[in-house]
PDB file of N, CA and C in Angstrom:
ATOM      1  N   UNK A   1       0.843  -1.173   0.000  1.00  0.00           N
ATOM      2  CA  UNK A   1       0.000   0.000   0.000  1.00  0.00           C
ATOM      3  C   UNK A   1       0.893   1.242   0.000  1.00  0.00           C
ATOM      4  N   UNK A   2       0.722   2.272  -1.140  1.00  0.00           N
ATOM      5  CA  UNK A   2       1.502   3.624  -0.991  1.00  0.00           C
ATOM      6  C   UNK A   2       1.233   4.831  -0.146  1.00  0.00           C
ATOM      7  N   UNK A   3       1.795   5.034   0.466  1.00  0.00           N
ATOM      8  CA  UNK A   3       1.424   6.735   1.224  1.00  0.00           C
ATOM      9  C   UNK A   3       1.302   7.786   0.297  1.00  0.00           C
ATOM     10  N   UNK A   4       0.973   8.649   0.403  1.00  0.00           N
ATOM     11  CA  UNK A   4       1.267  10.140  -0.191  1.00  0.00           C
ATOM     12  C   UNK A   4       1.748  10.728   1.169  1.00  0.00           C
ATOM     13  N   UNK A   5       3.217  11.204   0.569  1.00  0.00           N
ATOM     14  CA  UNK A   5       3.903  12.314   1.355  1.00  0.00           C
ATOM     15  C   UNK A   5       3.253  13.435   1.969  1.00  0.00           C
ATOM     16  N   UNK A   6       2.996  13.832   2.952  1.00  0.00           N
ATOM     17  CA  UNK A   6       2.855  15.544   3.512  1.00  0.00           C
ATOM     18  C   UNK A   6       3.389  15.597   4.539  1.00  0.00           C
ATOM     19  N   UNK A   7       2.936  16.756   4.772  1.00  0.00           N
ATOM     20  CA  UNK A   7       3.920  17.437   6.294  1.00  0.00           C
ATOM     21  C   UNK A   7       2.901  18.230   6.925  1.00  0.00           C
ATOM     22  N   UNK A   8       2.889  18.005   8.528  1.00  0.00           N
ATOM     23  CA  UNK A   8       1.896  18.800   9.172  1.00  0.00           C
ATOM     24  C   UNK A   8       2.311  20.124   9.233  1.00  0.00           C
ATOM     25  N   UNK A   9       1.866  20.964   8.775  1.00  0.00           N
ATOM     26  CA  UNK A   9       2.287  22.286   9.523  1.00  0.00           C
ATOM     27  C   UNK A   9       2.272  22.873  10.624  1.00  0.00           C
ATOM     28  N   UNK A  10       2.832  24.321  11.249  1.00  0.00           N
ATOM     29  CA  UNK A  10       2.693  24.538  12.839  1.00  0.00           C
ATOM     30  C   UNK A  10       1.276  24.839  13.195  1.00  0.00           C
ATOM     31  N   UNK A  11       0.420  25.193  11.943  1.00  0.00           N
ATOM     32  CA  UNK A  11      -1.156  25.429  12.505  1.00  0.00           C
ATOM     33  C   UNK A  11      -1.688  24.157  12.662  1.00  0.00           C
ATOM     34  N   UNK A  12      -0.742  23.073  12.249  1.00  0.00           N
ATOM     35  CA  UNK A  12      -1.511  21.633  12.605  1.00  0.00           C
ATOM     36  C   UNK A  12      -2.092  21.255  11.323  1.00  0.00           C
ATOM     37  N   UNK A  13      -2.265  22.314  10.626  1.00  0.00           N
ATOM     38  CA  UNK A  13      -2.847  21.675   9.227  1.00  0.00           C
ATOM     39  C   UNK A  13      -2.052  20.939   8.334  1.00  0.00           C
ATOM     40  N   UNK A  14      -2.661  19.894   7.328  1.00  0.00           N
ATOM     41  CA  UNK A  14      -1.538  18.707   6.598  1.00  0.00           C
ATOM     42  C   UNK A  14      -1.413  19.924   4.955  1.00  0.00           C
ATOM     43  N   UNK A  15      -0.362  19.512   4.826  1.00  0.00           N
ATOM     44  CA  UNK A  15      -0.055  19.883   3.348  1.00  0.00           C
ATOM     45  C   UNK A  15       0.863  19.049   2.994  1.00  0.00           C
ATOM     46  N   UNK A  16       0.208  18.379   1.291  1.00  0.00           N
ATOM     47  CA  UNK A  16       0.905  17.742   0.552  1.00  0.00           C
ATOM     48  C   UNK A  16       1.172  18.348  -0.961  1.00  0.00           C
ATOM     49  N   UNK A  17       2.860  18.254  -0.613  1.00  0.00           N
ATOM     50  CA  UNK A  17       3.066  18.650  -2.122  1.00  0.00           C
ATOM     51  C   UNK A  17       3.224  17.821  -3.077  1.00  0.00           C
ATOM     52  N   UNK A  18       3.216  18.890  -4.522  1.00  0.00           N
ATOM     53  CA  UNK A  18       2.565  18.186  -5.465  1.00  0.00           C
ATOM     54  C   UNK A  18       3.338  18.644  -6.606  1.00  0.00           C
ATOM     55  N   UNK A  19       4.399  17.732  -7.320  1.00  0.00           N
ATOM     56  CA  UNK A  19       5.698  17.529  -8.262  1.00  0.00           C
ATOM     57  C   UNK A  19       5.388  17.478  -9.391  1.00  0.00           C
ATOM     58  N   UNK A  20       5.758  18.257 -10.554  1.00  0.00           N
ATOM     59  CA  UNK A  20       5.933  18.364 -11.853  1.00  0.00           C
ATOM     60  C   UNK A  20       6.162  17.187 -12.055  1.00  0.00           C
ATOM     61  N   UNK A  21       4.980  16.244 -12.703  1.00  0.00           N
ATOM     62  CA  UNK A  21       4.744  15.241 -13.254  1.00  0.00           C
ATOM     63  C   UNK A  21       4.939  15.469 -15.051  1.00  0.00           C
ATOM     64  N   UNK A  22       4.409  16.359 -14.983  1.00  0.00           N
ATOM     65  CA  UNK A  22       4.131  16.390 -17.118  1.00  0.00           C
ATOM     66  C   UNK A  22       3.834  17.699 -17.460  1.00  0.00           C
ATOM     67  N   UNK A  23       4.804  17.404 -18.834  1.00  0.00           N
ATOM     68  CA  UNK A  23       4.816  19.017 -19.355  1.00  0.00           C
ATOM     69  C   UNK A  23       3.963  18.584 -21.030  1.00  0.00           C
ATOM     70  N   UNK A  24       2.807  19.680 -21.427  1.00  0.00           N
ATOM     71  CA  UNK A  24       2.458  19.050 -22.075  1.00  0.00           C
ATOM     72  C   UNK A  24       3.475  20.224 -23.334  1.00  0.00           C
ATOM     73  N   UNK A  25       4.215  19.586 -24.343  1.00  0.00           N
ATOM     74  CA  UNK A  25       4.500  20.396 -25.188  1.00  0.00           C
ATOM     75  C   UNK A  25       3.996  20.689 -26.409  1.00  0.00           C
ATOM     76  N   UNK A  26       2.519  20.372 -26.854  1.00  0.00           N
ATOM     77  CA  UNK A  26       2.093  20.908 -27.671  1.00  0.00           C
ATOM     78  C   UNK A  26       1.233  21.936 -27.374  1.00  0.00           C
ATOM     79  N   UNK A  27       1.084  22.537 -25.997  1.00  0.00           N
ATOM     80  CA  UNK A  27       0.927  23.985 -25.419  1.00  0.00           C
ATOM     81  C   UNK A  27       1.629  24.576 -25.780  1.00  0.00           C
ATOM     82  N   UNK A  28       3.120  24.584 -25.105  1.00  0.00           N
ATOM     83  CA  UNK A  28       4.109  25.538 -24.596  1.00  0.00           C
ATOM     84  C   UNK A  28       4.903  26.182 -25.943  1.00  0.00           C
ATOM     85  N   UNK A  29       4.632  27.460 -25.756  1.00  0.00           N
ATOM     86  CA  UNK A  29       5.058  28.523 -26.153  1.00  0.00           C
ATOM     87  C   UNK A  29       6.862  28.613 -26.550  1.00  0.00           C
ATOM     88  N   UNK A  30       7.534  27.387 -25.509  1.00  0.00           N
ATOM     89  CA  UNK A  30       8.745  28.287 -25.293  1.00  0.00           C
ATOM     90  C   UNK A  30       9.197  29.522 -24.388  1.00  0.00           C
ATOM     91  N   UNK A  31       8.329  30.170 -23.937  1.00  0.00           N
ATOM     92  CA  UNK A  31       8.411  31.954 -23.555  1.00  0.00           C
ATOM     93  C   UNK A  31       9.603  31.668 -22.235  1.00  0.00           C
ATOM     94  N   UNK A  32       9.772  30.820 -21.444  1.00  0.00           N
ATOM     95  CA  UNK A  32      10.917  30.538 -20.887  1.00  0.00           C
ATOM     96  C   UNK A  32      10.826  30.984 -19.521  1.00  0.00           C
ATOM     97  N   UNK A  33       8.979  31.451 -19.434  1.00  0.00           N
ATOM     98  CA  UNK A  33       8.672  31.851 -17.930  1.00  0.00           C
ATOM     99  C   UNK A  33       9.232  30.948 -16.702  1.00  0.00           C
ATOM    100  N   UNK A  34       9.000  29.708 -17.222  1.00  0.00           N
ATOM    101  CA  UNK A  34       8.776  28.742 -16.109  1.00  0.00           C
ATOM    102  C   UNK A  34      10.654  28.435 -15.540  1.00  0.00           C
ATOM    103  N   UNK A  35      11.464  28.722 -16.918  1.00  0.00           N
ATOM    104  CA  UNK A  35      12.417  28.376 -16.412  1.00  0.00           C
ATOM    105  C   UNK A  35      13.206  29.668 -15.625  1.00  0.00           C
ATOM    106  N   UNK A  36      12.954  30.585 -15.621  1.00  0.00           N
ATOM    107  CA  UNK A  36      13.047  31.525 -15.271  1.00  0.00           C
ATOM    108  C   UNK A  36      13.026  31.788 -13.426  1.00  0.00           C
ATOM    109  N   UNK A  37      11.559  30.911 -13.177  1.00  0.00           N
ATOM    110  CA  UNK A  37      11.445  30.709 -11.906  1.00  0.00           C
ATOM    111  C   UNK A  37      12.019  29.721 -11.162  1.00  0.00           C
ATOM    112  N   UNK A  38      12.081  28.638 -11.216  1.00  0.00           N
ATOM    113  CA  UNK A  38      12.608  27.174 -11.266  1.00  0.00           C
ATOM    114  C   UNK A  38      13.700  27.448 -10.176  1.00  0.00           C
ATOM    115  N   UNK A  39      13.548  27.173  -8.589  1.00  0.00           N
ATOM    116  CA  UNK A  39      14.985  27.867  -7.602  1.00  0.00           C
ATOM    117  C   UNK A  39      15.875  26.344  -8.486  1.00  0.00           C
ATOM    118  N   UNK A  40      15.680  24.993  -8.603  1.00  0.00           N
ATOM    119  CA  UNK A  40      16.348  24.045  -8.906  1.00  0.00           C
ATOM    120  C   UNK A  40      16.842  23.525 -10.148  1.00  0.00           C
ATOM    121  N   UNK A  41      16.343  24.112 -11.147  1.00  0.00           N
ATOM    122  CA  UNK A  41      17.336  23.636 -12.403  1.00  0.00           C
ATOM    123  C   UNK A  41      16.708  21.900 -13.167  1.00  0.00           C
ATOM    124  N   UNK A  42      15.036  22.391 -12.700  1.00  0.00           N
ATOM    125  CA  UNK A  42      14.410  20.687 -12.960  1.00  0.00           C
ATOM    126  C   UNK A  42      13.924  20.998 -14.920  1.00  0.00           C
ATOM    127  N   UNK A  43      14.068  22.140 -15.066  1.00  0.00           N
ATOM    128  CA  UNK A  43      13.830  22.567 -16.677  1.00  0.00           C
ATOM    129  C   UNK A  43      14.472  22.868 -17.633  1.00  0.00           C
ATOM    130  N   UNK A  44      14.350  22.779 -19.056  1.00  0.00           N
ATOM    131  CA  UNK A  44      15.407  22.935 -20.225  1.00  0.00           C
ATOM    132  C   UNK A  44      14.780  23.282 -21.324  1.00  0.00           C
ATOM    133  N   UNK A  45      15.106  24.248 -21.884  1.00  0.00           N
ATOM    134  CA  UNK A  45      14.880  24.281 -22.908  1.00  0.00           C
ATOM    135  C   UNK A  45      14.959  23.490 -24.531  1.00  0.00           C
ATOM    136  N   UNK A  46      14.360  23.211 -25.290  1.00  0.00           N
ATOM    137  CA  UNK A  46      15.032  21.969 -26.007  1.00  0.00           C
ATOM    138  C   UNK A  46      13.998  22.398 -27.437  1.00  0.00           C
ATOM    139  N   UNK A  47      14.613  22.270 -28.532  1.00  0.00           N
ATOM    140  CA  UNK A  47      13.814  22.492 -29.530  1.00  0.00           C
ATOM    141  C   UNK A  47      12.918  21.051 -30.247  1.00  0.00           C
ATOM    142  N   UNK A  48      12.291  21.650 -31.199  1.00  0.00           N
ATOM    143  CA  UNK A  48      11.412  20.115 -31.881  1.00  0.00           C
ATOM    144  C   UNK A  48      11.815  20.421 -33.129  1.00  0.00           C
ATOM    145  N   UNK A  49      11.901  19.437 -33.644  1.00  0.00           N
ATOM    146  CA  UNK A  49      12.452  18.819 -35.575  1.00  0.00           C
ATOM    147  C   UNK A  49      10.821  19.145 -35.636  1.00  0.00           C
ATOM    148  N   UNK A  50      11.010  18.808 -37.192  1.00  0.00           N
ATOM    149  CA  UNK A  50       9.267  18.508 -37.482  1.00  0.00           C
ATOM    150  C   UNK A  50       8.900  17.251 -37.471  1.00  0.00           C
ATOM    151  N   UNK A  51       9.806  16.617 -37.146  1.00  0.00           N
ATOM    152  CA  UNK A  51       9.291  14.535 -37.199  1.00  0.00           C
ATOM    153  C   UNK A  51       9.196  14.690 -35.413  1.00  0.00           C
ATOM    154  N   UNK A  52       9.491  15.528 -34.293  1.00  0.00           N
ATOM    155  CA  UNK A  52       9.148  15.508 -33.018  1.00  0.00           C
ATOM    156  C   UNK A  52      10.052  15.541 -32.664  1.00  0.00           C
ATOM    157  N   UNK A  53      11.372  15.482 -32.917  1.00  0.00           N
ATOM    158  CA  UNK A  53      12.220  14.825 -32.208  1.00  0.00           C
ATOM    159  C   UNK A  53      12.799  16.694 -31.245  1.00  0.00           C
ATOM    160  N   UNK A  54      13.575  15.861 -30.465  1.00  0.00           N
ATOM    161  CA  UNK A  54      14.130  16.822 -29.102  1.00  0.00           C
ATOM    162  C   UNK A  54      15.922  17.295 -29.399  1.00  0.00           C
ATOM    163  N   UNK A  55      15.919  18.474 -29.724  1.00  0.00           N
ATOM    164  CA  UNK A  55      17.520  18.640 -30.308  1.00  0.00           C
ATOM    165  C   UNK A  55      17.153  19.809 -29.011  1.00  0.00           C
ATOM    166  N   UNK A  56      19.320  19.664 -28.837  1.00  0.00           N
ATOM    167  CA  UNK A  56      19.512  20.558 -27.680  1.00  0.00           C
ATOM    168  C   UNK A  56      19.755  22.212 -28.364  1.00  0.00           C
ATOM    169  N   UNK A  57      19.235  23.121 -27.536  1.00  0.00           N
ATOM    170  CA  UNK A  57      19.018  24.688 -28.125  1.00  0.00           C
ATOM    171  C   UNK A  57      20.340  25.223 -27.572  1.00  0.00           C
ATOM    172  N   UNK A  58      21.018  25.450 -29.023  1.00  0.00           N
ATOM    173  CA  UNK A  58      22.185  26.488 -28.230  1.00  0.00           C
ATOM    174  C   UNK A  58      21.566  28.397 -28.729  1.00  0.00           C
ATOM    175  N   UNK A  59      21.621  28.426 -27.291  1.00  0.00           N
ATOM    176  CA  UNK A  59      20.906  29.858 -27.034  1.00  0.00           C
ATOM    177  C   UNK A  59      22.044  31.257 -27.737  1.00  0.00           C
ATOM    178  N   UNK A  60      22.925  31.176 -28.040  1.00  0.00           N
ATOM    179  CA  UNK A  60      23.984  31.895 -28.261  1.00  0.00           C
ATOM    180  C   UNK A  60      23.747  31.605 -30.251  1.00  0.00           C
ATOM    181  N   UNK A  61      23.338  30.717 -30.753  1.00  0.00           N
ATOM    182  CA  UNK A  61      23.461  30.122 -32.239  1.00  0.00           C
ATOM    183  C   UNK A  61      22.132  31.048 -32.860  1.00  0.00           C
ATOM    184  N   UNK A  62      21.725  31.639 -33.905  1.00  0.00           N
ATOM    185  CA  UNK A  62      20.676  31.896 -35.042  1.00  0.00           C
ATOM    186  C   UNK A  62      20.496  30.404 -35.564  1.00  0.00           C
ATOM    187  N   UNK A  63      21.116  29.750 -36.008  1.00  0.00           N
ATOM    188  CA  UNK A  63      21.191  28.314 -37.036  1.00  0.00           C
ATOM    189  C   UNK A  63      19.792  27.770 -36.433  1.00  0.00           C
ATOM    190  N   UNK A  64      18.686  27.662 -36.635  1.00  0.00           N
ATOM    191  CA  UNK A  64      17.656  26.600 -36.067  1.00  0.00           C
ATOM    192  C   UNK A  64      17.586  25.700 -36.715  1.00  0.00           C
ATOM    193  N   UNK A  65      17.729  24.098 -36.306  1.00  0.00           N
ATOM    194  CA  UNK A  65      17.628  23.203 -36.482  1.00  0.00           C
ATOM    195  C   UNK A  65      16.328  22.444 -36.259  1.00  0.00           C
ATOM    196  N   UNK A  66      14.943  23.376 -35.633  1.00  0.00           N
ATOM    197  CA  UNK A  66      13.757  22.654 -35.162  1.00  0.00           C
ATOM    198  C   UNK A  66      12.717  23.880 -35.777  1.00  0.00           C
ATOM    199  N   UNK A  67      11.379  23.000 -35.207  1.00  0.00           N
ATOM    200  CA  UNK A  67      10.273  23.811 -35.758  1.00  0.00           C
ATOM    201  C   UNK A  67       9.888  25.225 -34.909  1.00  0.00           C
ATOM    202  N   UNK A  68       9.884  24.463 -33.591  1.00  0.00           N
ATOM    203  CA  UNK A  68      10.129  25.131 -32.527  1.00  0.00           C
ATOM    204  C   UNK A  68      10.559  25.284 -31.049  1.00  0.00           C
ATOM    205  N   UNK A  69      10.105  26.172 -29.909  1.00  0.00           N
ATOM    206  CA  UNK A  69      11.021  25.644 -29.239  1.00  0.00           C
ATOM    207  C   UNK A  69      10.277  25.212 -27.578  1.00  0.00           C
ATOM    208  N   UNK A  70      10.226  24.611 -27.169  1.00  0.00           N
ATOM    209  CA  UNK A  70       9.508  24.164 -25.736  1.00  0.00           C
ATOM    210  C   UNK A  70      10.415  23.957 -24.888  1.00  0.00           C
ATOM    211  N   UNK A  71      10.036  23.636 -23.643  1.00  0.00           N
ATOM    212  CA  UNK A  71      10.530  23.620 -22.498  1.00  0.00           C
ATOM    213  C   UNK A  71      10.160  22.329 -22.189  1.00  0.00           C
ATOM    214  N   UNK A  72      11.409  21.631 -21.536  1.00  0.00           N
ATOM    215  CA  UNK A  72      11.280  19.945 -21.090  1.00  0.00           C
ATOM    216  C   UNK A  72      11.817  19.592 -19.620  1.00  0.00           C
ATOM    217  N   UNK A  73      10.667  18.962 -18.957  1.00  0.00           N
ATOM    218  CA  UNK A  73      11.641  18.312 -17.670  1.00  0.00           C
ATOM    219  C   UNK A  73      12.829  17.046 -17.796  1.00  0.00           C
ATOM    220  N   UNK A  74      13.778  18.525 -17.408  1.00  0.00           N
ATOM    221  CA  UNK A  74      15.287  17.627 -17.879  1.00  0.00           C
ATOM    222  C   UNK A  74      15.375  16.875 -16.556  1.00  0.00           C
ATOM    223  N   UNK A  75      15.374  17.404 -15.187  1.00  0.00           N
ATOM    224  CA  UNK A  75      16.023  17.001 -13.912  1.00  0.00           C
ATOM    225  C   UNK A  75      14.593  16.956 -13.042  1.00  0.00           C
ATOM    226  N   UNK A  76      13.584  15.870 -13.044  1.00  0.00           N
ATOM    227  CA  UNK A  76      12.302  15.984 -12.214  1.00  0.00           C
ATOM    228  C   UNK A  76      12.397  15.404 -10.975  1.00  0.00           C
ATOM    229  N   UNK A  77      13.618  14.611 -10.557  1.00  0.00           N
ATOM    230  CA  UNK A  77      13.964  14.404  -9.218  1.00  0.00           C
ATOM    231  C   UNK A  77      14.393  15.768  -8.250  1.00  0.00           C
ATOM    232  N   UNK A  78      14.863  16.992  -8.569  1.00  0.00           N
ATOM    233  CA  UNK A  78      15.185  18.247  -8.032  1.00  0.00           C
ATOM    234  C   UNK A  78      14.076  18.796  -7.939  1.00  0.00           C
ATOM    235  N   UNK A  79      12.379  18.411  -8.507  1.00  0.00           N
ATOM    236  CA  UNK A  79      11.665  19.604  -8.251  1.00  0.00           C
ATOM    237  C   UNK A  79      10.906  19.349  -6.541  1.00  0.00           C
ATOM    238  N   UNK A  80      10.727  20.151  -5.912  1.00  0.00           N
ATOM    239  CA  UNK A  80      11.210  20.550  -4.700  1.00  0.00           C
ATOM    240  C   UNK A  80       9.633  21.025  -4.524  1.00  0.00           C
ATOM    241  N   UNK A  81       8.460  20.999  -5.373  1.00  0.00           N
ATOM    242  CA  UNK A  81       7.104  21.066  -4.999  1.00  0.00           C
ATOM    243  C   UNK A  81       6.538  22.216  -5.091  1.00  0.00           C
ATOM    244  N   UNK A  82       7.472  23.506  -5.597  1.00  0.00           N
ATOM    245  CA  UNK A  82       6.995  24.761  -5.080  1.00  0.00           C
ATOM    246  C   UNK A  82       5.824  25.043  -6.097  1.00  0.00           C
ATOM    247  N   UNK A  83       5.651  24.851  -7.435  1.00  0.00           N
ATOM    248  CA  UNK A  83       4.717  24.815  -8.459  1.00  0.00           C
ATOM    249  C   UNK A  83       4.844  26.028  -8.934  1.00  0.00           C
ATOM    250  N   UNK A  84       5.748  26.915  -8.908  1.00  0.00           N
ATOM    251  CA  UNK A  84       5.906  27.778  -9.564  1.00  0.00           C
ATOM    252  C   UNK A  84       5.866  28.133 -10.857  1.00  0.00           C
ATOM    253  N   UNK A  85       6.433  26.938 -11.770  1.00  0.00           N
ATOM    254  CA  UNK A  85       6.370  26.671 -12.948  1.00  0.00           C
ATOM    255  C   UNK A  85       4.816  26.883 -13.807  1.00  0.00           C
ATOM    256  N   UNK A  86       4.186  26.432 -12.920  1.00  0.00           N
ATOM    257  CA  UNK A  86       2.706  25.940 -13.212  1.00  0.00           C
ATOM    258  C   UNK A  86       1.935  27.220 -13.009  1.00  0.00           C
ATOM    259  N   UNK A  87       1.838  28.324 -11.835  1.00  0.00           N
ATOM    260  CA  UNK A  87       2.187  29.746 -11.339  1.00  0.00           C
ATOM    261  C   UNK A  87       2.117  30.403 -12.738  1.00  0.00           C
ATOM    262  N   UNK A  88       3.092  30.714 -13.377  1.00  0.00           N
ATOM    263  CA  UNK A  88       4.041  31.473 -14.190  1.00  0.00           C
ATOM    264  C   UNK A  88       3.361  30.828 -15.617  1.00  0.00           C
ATOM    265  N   UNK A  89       3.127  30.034 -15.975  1.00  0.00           N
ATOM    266  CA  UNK A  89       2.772  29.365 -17.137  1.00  0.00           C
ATOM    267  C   UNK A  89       1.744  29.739 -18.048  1.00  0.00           C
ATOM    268  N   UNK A  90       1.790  30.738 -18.964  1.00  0.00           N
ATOM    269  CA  UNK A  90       0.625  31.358 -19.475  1.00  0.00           C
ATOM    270  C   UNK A  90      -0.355  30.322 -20.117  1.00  0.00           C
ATOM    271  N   UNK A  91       0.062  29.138 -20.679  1.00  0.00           N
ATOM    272  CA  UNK A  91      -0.359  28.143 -21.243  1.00  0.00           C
ATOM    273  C   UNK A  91      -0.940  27.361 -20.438  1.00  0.00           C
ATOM    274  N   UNK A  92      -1.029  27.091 -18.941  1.00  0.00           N
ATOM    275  CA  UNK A  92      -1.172  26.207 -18.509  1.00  0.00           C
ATOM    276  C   UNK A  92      -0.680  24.472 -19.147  1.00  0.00           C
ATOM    277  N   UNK A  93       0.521  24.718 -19.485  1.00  0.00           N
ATOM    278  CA  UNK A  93       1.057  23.223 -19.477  1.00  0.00           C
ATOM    279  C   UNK A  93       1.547  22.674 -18.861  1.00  0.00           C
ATOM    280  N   UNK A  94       1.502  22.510 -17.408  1.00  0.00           N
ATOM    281  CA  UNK A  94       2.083  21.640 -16.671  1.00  0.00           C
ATOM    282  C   UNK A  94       1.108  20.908 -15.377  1.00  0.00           C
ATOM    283  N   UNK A  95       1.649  19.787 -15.344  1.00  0.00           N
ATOM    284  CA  UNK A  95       0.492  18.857 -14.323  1.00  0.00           C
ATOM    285  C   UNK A  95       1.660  18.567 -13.237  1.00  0.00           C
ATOM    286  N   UNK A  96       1.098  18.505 -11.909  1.00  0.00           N
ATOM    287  CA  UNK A  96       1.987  18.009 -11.116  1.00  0.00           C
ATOM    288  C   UNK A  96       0.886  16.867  -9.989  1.00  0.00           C
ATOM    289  N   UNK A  97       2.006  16.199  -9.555  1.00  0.00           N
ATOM    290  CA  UNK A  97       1.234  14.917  -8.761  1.00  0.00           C
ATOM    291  C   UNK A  97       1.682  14.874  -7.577  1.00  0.00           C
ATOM    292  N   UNK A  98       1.326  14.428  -6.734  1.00  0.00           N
ATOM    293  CA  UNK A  98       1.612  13.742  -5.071  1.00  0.00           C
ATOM    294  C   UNK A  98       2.881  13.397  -5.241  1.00  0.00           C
ATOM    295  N   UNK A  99       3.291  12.683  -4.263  1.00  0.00           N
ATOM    296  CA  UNK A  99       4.358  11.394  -4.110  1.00  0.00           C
ATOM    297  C   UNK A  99       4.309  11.029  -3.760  1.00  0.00           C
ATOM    298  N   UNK A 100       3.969   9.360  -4.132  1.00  0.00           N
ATOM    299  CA  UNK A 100       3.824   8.316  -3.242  1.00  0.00           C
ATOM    300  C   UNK A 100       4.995   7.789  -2.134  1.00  0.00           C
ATOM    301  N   UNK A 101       4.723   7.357  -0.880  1.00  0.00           N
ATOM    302  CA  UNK A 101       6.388   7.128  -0.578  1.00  0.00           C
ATOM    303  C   UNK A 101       6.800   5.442  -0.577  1.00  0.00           C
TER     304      UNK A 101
END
């Protein structure tokens, strides 16, 4: 049987946080809000081919190699629950979940 993680707080009340599970990228803009906020480094920028595929964006290059450009959870073990991402997200593309322990 799984738990879901929380933590009581000092008012005694439970709060459970809730982790960048899925980014949907046929929302996202790219606009680079989310990574912007991110205190941990759980996001990346990454472009799309037109067959889907995920090429790495060098931010310094003009040369585009993709159609366009989205944002991907590179590092989702570092996200730390704050949902900021999700906050900030004009698109609403991002889902986040519990954790089971």
């Amino acid at each position: 049987m799984s738990t879901t993680f929380s933590v009581t707080l000092p008012s005694g009340a439970t709060w459970t946080p809730t982790f960048v599970s899925n980014l949907d990228d046929q929302k996202c803009i790219g606009c680079g809000r989310c990574f912007k906020v991110c205190p941990r480094g759980v996001l990346e920028l990454v472009g799309l081919t037109e067959d889907g595929a995920r090429v790495p964006v060098d931010l310094d290059d003009d040369d585009e190699e993709y159609e366009k450009k989205v944002m991907t959870i590179a590092h989702q073990e570092l996200c730390i629950g704050c949902t900021a991402c999700s906050k900030i997200c004009p698109k609403k593309c991002y889902t986040h979940a519990a954790s089971a322990l």
